[in-house]
N, C-alpha and C. Protein backbone atom coordinates (compact mmCIF):
# COMPACT_ATOMS: atom_id res chain seq x y z
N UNK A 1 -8.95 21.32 12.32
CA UNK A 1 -8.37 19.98 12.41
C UNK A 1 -8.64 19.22 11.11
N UNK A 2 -7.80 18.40 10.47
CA UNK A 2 -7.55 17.62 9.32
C UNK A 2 -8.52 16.56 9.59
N UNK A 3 -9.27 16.51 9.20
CA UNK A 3 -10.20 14.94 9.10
C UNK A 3 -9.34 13.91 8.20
N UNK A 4 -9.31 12.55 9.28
CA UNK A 4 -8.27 11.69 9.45
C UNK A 4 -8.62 10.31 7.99
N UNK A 5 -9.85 10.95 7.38
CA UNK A 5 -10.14 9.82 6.46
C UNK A 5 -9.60 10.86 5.18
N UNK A 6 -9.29 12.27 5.18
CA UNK A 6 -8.40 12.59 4.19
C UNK A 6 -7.54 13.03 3.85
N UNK A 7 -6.62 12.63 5.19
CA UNK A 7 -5.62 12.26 5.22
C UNK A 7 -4.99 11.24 4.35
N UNK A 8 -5.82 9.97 4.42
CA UNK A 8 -5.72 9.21 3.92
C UNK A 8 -6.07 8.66 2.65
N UNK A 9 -7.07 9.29 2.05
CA UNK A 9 -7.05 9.81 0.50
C UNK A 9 -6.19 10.21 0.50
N UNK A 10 -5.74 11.28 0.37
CA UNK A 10 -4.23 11.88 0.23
C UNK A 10 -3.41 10.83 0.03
N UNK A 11 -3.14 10.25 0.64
CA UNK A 11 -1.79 9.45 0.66
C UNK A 11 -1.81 8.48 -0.58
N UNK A 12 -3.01 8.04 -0.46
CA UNK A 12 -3.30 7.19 -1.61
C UNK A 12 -3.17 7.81 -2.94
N UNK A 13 -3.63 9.23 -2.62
CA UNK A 13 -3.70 9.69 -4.23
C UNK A 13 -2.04 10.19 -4.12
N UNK A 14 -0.90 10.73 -3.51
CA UNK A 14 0.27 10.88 -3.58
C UNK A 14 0.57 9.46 -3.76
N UNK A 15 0.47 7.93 -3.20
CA UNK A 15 1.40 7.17 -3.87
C UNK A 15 1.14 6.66 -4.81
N UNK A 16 0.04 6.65 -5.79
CA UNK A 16 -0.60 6.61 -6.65
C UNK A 16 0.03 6.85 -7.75
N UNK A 17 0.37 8.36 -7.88
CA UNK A 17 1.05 9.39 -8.15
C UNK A 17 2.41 9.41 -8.24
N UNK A 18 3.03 9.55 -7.15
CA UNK A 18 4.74 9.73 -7.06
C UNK A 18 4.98 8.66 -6.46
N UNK A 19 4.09 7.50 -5.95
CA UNK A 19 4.93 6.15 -5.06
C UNK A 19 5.07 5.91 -3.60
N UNK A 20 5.69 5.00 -3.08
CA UNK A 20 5.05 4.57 -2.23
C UNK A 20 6.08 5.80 -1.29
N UNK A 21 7.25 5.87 -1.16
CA UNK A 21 8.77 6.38 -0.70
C UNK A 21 8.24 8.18 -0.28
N UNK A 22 7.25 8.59 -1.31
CA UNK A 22 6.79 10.14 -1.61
C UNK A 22 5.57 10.20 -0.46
N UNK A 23 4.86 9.10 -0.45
CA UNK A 23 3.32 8.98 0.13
C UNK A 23 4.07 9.07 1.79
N UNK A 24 4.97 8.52 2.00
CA UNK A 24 5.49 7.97 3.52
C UNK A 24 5.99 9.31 4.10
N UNK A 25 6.86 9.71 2.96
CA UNK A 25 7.26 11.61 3.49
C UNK A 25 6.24 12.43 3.68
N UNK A 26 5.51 12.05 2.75
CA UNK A 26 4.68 13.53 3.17
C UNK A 26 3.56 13.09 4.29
N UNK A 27 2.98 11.96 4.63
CA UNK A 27 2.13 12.10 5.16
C UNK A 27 2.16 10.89 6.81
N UNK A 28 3.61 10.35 6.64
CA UNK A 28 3.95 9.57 7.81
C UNK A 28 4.58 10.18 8.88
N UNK A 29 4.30 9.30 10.42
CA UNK A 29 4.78 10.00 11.17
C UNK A 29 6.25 9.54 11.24
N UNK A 30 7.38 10.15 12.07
CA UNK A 30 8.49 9.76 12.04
C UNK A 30 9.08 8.37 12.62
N UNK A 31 8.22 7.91 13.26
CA UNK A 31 8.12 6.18 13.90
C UNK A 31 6.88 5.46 13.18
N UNK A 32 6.75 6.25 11.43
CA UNK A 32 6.02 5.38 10.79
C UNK A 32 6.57 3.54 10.41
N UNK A 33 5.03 2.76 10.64
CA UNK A 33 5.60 1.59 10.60
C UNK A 33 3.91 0.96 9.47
N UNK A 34 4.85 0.09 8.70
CA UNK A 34 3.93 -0.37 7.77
C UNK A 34 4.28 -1.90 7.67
N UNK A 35 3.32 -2.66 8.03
CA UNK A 35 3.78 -3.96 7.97
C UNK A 35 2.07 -4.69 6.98
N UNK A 36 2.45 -5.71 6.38
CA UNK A 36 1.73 -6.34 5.27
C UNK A 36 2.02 -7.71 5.69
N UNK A 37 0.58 -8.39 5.76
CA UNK A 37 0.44 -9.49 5.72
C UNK A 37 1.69 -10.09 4.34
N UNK A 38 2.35 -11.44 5.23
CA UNK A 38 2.66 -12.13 4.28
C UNK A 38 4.57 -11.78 4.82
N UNK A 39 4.64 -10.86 4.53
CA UNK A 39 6.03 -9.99 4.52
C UNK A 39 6.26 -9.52 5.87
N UNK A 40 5.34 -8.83 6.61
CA UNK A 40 6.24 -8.16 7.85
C UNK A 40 6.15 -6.80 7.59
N UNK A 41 7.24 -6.10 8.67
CA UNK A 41 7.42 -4.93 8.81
C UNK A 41 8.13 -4.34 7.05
N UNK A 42 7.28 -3.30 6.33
CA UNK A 42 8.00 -3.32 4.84
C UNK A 42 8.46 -2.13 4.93
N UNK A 43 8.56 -1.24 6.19
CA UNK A 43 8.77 0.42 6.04
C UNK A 43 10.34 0.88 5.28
N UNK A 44 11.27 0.07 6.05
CA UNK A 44 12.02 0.04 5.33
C UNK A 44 12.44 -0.70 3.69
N UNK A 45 11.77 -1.25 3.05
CA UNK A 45 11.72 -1.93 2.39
C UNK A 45 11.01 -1.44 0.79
N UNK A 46 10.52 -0.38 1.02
CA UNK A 46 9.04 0.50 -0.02
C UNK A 46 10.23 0.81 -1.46
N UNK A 47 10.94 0.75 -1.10
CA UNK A 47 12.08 2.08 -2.12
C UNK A 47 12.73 0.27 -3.08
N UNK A 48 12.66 -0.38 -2.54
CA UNK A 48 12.72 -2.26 -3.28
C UNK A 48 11.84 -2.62 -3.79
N UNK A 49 10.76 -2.44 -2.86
CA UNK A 49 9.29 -3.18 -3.52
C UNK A 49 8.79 -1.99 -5.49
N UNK A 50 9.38 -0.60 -4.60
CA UNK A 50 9.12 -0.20 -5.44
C UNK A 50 9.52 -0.32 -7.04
N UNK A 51 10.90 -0.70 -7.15
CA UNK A 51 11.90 -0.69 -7.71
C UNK A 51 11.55 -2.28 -8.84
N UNK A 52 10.96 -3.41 -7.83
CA UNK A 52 10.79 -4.54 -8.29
C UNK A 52 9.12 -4.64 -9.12
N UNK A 53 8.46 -3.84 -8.79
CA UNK A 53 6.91 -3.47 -9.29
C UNK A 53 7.02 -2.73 -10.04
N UNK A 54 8.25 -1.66 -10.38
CA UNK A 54 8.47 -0.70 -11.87
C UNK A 54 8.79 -1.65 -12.97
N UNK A 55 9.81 -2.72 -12.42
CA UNK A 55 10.48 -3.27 -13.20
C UNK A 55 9.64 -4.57 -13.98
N UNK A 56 8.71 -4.71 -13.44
CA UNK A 56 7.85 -6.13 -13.60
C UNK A 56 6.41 -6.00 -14.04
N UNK A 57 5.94 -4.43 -13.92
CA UNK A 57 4.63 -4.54 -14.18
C UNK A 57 4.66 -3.71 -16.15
N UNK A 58 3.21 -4.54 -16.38
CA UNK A 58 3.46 -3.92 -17.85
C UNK A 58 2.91 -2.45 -18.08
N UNK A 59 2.85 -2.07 -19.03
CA UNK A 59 2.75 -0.33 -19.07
C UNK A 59 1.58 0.33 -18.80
N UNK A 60 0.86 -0.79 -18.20
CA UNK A 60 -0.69 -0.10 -17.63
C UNK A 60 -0.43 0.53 -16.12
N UNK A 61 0.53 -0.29 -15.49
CA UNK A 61 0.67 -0.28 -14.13
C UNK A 61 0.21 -0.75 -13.42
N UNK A 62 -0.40 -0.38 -11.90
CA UNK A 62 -0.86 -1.01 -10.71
C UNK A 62 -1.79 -0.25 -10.54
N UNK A 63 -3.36 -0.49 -10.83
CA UNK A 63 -4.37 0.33 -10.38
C UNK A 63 -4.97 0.01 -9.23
N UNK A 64 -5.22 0.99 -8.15
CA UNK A 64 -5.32 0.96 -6.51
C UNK A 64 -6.84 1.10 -6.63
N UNK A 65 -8.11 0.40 -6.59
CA UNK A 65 -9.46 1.28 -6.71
C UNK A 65 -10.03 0.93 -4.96
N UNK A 66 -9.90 2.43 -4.04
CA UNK A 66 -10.42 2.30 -2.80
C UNK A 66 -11.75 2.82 -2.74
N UNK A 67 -12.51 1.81 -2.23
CA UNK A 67 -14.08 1.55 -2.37
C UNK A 67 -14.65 1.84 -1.02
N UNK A 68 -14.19 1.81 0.21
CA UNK A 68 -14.56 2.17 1.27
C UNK A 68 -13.95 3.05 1.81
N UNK A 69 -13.81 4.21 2.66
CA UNK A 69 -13.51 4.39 3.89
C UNK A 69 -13.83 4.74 5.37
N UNK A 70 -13.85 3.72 6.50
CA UNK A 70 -14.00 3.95 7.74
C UNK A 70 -13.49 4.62 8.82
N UNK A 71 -13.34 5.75 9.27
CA UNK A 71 -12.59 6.22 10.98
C UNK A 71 -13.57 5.99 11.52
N UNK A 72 -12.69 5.79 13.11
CA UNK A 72 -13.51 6.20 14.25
C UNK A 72 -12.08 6.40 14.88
N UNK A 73 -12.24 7.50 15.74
CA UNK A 73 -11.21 7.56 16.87
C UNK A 73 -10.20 8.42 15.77
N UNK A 74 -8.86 7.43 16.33
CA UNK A 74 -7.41 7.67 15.31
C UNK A 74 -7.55 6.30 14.16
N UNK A 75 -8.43 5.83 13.87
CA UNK A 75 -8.12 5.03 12.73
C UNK A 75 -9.51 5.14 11.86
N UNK A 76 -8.52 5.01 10.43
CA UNK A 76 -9.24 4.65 9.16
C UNK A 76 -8.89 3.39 8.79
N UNK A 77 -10.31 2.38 8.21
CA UNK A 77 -10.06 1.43 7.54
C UNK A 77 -10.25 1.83 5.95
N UNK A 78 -9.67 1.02 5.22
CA UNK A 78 -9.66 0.99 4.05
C UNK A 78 -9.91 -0.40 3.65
N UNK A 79 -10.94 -0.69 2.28
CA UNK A 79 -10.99 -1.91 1.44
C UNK A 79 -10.85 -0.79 0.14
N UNK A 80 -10.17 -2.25 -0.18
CA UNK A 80 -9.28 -1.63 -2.05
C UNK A 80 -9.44 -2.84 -2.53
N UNK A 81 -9.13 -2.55 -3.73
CA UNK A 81 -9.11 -3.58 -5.09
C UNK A 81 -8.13 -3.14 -5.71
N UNK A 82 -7.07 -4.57 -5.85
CA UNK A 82 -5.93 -3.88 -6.83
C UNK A 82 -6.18 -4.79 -8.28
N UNK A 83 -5.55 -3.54 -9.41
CA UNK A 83 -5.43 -4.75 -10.70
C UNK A 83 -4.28 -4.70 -11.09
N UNK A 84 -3.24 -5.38 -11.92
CA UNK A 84 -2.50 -5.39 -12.85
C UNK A 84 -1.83 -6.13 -13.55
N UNK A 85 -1.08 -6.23 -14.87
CA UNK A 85 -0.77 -7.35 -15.52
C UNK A 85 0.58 -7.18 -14.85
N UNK A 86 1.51 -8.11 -14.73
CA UNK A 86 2.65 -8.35 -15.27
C UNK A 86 3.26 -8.37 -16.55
N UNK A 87 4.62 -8.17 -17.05
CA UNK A 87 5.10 -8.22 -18.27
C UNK A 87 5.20 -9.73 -18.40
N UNK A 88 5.61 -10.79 -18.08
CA UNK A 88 5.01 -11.86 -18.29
C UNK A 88 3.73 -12.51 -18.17
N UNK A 89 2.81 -11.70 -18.37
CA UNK A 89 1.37 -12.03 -18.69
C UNK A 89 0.42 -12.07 -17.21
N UNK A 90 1.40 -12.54 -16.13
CA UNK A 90 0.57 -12.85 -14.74
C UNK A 90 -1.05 -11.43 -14.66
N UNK A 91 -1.94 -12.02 -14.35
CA UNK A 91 -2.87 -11.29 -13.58
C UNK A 91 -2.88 -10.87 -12.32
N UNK A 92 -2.93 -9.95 -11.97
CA UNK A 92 -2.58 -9.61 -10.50
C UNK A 92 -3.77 -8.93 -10.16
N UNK A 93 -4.83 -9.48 -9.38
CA UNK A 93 -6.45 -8.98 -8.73
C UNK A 93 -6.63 -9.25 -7.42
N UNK A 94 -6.63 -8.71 -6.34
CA UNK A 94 -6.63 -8.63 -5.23
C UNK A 94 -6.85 -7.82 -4.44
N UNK A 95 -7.78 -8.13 -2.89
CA UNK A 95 -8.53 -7.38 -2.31
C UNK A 95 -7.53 -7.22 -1.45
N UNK A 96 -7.83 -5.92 -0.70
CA UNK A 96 -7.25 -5.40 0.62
C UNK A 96 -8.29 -4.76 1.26
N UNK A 97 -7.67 -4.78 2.91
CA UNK A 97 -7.77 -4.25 3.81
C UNK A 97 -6.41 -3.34 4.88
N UNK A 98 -7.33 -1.90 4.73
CA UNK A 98 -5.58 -1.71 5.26
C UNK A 98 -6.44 -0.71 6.20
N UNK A 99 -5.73 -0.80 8.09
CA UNK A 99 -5.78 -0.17 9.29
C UNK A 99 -5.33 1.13 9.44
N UNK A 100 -5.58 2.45 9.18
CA UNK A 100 -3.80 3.24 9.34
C UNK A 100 -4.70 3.67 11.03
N UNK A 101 -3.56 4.04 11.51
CA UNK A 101 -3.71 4.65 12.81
C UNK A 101 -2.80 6.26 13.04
N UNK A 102 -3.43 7.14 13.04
CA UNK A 102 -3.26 8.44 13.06
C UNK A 102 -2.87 9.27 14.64
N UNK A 103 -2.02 10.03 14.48
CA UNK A 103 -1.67 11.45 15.28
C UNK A 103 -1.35 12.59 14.89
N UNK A 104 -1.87 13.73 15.29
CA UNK A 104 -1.65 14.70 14.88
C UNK A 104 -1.41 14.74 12.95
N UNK A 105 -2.59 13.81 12.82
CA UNK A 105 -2.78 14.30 10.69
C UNK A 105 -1.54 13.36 10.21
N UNK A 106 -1.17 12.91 11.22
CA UNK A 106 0.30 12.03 10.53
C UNK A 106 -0.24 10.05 10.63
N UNK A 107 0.09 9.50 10.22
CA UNK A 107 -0.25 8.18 9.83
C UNK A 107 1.45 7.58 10.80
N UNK A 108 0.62 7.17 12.07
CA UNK A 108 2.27 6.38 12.32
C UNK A 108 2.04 4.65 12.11
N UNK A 109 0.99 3.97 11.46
CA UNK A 109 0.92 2.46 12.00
C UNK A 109 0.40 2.48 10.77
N UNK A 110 0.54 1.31 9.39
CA UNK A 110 -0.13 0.79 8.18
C UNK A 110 -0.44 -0.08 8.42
N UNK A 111 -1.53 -1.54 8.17
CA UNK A 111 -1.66 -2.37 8.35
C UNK A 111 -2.10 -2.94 7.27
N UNK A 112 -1.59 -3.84 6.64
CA UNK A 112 -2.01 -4.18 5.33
C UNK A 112 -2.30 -5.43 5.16
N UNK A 113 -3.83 -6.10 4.54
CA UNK A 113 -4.15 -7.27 4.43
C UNK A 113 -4.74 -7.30 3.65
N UNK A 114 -3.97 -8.76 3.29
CA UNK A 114 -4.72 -9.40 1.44
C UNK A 114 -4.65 -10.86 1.12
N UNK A 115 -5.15 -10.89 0.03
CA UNK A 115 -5.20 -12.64 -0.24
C UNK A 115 -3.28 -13.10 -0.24
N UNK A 116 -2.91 -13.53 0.99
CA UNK A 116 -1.60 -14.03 0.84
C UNK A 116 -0.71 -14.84 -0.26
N UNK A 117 -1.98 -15.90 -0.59
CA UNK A 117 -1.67 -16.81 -1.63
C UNK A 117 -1.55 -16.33 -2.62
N UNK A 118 -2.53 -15.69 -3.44
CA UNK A 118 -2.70 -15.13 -4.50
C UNK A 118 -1.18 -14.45 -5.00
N UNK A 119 -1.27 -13.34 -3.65
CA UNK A 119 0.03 -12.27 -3.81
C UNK A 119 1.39 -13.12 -4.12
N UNK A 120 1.66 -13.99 -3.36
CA UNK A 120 2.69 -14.73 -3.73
C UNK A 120 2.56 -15.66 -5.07
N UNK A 121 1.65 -16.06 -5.45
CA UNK A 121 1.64 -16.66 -6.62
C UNK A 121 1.68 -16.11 -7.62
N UNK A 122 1.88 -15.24 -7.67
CA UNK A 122 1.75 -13.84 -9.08
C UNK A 122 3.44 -12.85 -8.51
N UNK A 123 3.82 -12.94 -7.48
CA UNK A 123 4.76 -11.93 -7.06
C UNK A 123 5.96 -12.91 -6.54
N UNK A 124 5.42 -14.11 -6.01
CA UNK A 124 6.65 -14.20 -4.92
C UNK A 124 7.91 -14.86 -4.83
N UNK A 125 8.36 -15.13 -6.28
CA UNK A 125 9.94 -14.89 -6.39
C UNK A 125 10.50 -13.56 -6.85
N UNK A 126 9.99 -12.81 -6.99
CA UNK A 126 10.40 -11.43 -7.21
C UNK A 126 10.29 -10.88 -5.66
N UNK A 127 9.79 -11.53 -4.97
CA UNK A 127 9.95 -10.56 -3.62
C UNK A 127 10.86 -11.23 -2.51
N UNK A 128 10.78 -12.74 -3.21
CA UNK A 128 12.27 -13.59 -2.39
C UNK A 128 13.09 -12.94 -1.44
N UNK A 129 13.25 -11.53 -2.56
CA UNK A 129 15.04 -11.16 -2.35
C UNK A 129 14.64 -10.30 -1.46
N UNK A 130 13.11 -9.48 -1.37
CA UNK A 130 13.37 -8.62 0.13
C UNK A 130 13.96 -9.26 1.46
């Protein structure tokens, strides 16, 4: 049996890697659902967000640094630290917390929480349009 906290490394290090759209195939279940404080349900939405965070961040990128991880049962918690600039100079530093809830090695539930304000003050006319 797959131990459910690396699983979830995994995923992190695939969207890391190839993105958020790549991380969801390979390691979501088929009634995967990812919803983020602030925004809502984003499952459908990853392949935009993605698209708007290529286009906006400067050539360092978006560094993900996950510092904890918790299971018990079917869930792993995660705390992360994100960094990155924007091409217009913005700082983007912010903590998370994210829930996943697991079956059978597959991730069907994301839960994602972070400084709301922050995120929108550095992001949130670029995310208007989701």
């Amino acid at each position: 049996m797959t131990n459910d906290i690396d699983v979830i490394r995994s995923f992190f290090d695939v969207m890391q890697t190839e993105g958020f759209e790549a991380a969801i195939a390979k390691f979501g279940a088929k009634d995967f659902t990812w919803w983020a404080a602030g925004l809502g349900e984003i499952q459908d939405k990853v392949g935009r967000i993605g698209q708007i965070m290529a286009e906006n961040l400067d050539q360092d990128g978006l560094r993900l640094d996950r510092n904890t991880f918790t299971g018990s049962d079917n869930r792993v918690a995660v705390e992360a630290e994100c960094f990155a600039t924007l091409k217009d100079g913005k700082k983007y530093n912010n903590k998370y917390v994210f829930i996943f809830y697991l079956e059978d090695s597959k991730i069907r539930v994301m839960k994602e929480y972070n400084d709301t304000a922050h995120a929108h003050a550095v992001w949130g006319q670029l995310f208007d349009s989701l």
